[in-house]
Protein backbone atom coordinates (compact mmCIF):
# COMPACT_ATOMS: atom_id res chain seq x y z
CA UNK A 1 -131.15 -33.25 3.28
CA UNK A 2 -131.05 -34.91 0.00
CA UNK A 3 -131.51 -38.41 1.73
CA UNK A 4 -134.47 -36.89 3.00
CA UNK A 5 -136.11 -36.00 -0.04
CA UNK A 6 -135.11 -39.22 -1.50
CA UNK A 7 -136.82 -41.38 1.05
CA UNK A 8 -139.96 -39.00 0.70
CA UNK A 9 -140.17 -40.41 -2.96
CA UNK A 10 -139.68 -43.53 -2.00
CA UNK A 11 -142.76 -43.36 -0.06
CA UNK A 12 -145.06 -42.49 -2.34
CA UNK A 13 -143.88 -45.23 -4.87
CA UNK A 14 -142.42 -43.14 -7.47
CA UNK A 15 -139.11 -45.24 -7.76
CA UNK A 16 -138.66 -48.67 -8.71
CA UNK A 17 -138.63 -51.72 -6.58
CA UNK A 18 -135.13 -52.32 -7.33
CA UNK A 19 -133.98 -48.95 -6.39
CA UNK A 20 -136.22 -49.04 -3.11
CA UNK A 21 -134.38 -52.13 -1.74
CA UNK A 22 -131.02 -49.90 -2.04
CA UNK A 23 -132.30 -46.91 -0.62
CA UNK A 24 -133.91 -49.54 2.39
CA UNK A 25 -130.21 -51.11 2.91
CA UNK A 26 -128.21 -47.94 3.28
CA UNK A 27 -126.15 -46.54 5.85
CA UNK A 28 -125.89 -42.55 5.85
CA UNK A 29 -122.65 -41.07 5.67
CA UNK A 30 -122.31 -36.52 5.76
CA UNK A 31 -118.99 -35.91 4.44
CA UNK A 32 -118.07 -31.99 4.92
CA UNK A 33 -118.03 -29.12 2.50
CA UNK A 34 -117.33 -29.56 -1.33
CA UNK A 35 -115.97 -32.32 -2.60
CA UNK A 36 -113.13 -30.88 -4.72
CA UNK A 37 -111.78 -28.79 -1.65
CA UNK A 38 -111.88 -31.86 0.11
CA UNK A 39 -110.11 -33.71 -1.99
CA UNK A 40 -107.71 -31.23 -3.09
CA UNK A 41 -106.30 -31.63 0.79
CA UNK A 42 -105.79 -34.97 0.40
CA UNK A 43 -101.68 -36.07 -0.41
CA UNK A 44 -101.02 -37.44 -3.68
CA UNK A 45 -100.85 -41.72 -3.36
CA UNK A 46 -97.80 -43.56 -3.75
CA UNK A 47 -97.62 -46.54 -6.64
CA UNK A 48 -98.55 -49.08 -3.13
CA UNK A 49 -101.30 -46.74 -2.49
CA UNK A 50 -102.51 -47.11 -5.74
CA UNK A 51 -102.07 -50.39 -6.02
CA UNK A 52 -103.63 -50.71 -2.33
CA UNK A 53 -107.04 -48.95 -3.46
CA UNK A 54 -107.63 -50.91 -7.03
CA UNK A 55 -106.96 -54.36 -5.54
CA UNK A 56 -108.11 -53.84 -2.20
CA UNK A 57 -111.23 -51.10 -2.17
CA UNK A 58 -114.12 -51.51 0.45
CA UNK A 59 -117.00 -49.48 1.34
CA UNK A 60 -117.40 -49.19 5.16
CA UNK A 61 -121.00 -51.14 5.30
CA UNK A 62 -122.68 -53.29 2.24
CA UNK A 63 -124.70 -49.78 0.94
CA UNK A 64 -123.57 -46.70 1.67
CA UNK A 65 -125.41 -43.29 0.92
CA UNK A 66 -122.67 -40.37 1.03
CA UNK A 67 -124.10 -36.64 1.13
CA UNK A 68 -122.07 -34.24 0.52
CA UNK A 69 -122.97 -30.28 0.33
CA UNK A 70 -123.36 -30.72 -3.70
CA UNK A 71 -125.54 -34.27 -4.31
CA UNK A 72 -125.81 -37.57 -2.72
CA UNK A 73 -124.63 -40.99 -4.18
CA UNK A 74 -125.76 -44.39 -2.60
CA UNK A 75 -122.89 -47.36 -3.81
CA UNK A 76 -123.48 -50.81 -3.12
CA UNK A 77 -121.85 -53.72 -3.43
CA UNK A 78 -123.12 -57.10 -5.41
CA UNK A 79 -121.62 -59.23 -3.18
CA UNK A 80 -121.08 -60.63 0.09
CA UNK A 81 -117.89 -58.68 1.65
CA UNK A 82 -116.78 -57.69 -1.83
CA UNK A 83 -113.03 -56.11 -2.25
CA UNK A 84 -111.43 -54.01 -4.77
CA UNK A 85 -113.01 -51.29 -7.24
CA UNK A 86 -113.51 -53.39 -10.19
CA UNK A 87 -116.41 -55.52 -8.77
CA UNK A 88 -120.04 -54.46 -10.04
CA UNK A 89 -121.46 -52.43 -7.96
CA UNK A 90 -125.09 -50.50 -8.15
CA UNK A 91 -125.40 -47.28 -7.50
CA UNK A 92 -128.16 -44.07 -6.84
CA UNK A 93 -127.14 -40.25 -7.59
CA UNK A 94 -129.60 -37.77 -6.34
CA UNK A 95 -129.02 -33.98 -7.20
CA UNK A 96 -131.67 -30.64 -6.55
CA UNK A 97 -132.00 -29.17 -10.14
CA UNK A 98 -132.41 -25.68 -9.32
CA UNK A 99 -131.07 -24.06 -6.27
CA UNK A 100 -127.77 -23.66 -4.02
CA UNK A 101 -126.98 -27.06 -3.83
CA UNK A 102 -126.25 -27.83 -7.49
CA UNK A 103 -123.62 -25.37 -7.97
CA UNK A 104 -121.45 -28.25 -8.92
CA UNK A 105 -123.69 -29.56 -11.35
CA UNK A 106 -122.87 -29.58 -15.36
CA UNK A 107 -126.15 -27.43 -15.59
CA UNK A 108 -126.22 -24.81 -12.25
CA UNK A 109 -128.23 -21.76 -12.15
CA UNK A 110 -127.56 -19.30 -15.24
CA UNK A 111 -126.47 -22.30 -17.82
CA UNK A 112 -130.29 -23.30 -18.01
CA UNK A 113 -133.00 -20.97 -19.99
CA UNK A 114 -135.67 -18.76 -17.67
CA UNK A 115 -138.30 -21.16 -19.06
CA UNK A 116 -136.28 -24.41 -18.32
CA UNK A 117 -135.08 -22.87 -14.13
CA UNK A 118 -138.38 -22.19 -13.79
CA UNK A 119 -139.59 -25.28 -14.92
CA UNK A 120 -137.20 -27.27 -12.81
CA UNK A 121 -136.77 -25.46 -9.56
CA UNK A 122 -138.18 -27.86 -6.74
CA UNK A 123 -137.43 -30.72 -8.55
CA UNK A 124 -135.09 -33.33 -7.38
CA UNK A 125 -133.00 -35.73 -10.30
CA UNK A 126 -132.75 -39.60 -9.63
CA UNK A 127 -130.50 -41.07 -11.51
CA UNK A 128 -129.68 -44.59 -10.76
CA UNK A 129 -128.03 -47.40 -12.61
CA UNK A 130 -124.88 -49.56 -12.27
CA UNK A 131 -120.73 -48.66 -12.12
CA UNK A 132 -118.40 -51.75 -12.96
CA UNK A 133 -114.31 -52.21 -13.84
CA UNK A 134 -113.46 -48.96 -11.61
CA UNK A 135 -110.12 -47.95 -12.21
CA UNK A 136 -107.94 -45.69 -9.73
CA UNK A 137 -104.69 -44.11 -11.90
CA UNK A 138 -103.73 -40.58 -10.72
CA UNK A 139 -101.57 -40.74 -14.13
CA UNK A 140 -104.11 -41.30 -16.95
CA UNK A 141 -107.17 -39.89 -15.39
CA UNK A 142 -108.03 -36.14 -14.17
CA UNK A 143 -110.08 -34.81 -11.73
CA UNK A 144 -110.76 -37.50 -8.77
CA UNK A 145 -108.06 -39.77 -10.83
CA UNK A 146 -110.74 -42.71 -11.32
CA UNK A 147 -112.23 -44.06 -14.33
CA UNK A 148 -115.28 -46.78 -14.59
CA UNK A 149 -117.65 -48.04 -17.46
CA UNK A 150 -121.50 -47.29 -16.69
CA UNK A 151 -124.44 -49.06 -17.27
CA UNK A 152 -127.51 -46.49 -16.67
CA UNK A 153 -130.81 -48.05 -15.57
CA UNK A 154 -133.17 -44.76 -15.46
CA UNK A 155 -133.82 -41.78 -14.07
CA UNK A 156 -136.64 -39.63 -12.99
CA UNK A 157 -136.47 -35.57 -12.23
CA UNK A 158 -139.17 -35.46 -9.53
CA UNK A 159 -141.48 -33.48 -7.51
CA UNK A 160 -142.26 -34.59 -3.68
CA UNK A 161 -145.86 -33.82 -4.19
CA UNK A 162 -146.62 -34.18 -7.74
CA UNK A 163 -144.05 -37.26 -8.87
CA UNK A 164 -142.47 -37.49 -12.29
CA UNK A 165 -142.23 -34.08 -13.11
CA UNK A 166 -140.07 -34.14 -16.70
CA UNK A 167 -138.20 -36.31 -18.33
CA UNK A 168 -134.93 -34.41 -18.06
CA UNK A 169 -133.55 -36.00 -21.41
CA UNK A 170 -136.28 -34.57 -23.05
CA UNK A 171 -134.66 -31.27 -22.22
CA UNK A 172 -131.04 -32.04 -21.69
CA UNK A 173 -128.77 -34.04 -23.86
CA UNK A 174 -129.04 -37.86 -22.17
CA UNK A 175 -124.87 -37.63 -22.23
CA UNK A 176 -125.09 -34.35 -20.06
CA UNK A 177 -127.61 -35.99 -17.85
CA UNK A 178 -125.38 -39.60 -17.39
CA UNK A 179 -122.16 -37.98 -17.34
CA UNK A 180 -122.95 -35.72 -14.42
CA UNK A 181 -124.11 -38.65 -12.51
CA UNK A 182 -121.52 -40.68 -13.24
CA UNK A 183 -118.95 -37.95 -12.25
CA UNK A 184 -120.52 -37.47 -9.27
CA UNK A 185 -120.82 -41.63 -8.53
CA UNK A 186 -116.97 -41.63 -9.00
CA UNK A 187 -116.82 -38.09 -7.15
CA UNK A 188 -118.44 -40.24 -3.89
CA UNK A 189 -115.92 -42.93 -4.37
CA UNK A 190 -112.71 -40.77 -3.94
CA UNK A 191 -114.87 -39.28 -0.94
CA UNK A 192 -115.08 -42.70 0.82
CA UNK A 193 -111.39 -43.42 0.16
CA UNK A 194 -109.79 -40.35 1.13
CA UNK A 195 -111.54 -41.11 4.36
CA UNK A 196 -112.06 -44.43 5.08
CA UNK A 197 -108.28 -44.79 5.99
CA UNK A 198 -106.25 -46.04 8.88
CA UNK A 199 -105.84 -42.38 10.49
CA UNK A 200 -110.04 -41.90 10.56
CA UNK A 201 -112.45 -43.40 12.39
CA UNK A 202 -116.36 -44.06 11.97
CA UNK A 203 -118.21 -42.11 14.48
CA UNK A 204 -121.69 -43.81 14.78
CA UNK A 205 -124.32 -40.93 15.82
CA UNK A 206 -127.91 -41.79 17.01
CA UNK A 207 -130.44 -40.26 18.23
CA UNK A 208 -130.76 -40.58 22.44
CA UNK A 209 -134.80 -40.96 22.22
CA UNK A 210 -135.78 -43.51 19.34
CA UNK A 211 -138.87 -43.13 17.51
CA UNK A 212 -140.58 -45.93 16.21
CA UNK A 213 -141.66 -46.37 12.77
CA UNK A 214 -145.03 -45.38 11.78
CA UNK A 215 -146.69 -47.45 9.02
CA UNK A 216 -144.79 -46.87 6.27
CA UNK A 217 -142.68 -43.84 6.91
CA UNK A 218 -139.10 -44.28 6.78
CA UNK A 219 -137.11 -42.69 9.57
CA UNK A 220 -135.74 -39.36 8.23
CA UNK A 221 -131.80 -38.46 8.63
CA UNK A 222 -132.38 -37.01 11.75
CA UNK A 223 -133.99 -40.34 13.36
CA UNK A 224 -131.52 -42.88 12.37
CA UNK A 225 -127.63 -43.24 12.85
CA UNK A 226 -125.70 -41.22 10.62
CA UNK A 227 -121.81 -41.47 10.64
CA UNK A 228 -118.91 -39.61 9.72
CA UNK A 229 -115.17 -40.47 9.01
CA UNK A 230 -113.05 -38.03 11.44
CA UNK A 231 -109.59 -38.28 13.26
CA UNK A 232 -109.25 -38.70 16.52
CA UNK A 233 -108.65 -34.83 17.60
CA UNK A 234 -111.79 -33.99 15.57
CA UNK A 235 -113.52 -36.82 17.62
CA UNK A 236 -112.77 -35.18 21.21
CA UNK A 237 -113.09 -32.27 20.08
CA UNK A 238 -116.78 -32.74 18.60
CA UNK A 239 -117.43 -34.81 21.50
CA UNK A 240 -115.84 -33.33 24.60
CA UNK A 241 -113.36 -36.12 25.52
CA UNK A 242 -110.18 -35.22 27.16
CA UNK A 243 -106.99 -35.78 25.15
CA UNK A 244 -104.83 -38.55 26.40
CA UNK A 245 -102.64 -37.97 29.10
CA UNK A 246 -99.00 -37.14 28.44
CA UNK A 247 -96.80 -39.56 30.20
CA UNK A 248 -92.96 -40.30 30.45
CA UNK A 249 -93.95 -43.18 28.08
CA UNK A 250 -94.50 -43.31 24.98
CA UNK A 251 -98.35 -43.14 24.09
CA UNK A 252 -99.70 -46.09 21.58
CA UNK A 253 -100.14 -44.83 18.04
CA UNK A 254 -104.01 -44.62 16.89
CA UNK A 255 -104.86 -46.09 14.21
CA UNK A 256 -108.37 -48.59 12.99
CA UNK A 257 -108.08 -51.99 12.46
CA UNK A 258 -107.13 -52.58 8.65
CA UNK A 259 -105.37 -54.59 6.02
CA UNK A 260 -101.64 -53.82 5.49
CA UNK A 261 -99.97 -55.32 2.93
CA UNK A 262 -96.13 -55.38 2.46
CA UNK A 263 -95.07 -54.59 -1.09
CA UNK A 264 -91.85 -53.20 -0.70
CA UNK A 265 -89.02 -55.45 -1.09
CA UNK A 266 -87.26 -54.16 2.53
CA UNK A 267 -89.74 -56.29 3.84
CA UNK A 268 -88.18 -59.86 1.89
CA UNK A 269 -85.75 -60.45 4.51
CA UNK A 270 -88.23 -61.32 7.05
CA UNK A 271 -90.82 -63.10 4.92
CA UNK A 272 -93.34 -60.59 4.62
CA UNK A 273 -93.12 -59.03 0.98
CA UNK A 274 -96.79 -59.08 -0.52
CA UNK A 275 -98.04 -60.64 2.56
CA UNK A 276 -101.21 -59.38 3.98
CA UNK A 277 -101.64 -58.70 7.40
CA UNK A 278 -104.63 -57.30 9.63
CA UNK A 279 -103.13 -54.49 12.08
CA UNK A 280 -105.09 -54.34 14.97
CA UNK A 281 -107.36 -51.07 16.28
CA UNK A 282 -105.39 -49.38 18.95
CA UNK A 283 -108.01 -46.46 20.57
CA UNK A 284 -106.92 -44.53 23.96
CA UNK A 285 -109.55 -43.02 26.12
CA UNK A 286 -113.31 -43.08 26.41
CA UNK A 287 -115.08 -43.56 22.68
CA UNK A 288 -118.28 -42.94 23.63
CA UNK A 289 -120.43 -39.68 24.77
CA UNK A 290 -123.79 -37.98 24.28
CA UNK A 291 -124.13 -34.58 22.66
CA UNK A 292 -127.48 -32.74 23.02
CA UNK A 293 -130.11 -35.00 21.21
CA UNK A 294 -127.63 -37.72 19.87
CA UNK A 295 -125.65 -41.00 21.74
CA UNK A 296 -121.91 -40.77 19.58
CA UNK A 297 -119.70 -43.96 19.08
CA UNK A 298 -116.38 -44.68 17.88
CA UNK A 299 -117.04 -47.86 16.09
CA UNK A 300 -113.68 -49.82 17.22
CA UNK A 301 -115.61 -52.93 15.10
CA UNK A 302 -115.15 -51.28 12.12
């Protein structure tokens, strides 16, 4: 995995402080397959969802690294429980140069010289920086519909063993290099929303035999939690609960606890128009079970 290779970096001091503390504070999140089939699934949002995701945007933890099958973006927030998409936040895009994996990339194999692939392949490309006044407008913007100003802090195109391989910009035009970050920072943004929704859950994996940190080797992907965002038949099914049972009554409708507000105006005559209210988690069944080597969790906190 990309985290992987990130944290092996890390080790050997390569990065800077600043992007070492982020990298530390993460939680790791494997969304599945590419994101643009992904997203192409997803239904198109209504002017409340809209308005739902600019004012009211959070990322399920503080730091969240999201690894997808193309690249892997860690978003942070500045503050304390921040809300909304407009808020600074700092970010980390990671992305193999040459290989499988980067066949979303601006530059993927065939676009760069012989000379340049060759000189690339095994690398890994750090960008990292910070992503500010986020807008979400299906109507002005393409692609993943969001739009954000971008304030780069560096980047590095690295080898595990060897370091700072290249400077990519050297090679590349620096609005190539920053742009393909930044699409893929916003890319990992409409990831986390299209999932992080009422109808998901987080499902907390981690590992049923704990190792213990030695010196100063971080604990790889496959040694720490790692969640996903799944619905509930995807979560039995991966799992091996039963479904609930089918009764005369009618069975509660699942859903995670989250913020609801009431925009419409049907909602005046009883005093709750643009009124916020937290809907509580309803969950049926067992949420917990261990599959070969890992302990899984639906996180009802969360």
């Amino acid at each position: 995995m990309l985290f992987d290779s990130l944290l092996a970096l890390m080790e050997r001091g390569y990065l800077p402080p600043e992007v070492v503390r982020v990298i530390r504070d993460s939680r790791l999140f494997v969304f599945p397959g590419r994101a643009h089939e992904v997203l192409a699934e997803e239904k198109s949002a209504t002017d409340e969802e809209v308005a739902e995701l600019n004012e009211h945007f959070r990322l399920p933890f503080r730091t969240v690294a999201v690894e997808d099958s193309a690249s892997l973006v860690i978003i942070a927030d500045v503050e304390e429980d921040q809300v909304g998409l407009s808020g600074p936040r700092s970010y980390i895009e990671v992305e193999q140069m040459v290989g499988p994996r980067n066949s979303e990339f601006s530059v993927g194999p065939g676009e760069l010289s012989p000379e340049l692939e060759n000189m690339f392949r095994g690398t890994v490309n750090v960008v990292w920086g910070a992503v500010e006044n986020m807008v979400f407008d299906p109507r002005r913007y393409g692609g993943n519909h969001l739009h954000a100003q971008f304030r780069y802090g560096g980047h590095g195109c690295f080898e595990k063993k060897k370091g700072l391989r290249h400077d990519l910009m050297a090679y590349l035009p620096a609005d190539m290099v920053t742009r393909n970050s930044a699409n893929n920072v916003l890319t990992a943004v409409a990831e986390i929303d299209a999932f992080n929704q009422p109808n998901r859950w987080i499902l907390e994996g981690i590992p049923v035999k704990e190792k213990k940190a030695k010196g100063t080797r971080e604990p790889r992907s496959h040694e720490r939690p790692i969640y996903t965002l799944l619905k509930p038949q995807q979560i039995r099914e991966k799992l091996g609960l039963p479904a609930p049972g089918e009764g005369s009554s009618p069975r509660p409708h699942e859903r995670r606890g989250h913020w609801r507000t009431y925009r419409h105006q049907r909602f005046a005559s009883s005093g709750l128009a643009d009124k916020r209210r937290w809907i509580r988690a309803t969950w049926v069944g067992p949420s917990e079970a261990v599959v070969g080597k890992r302990r899984y969790k639906v996180r009802l906190d969360l």
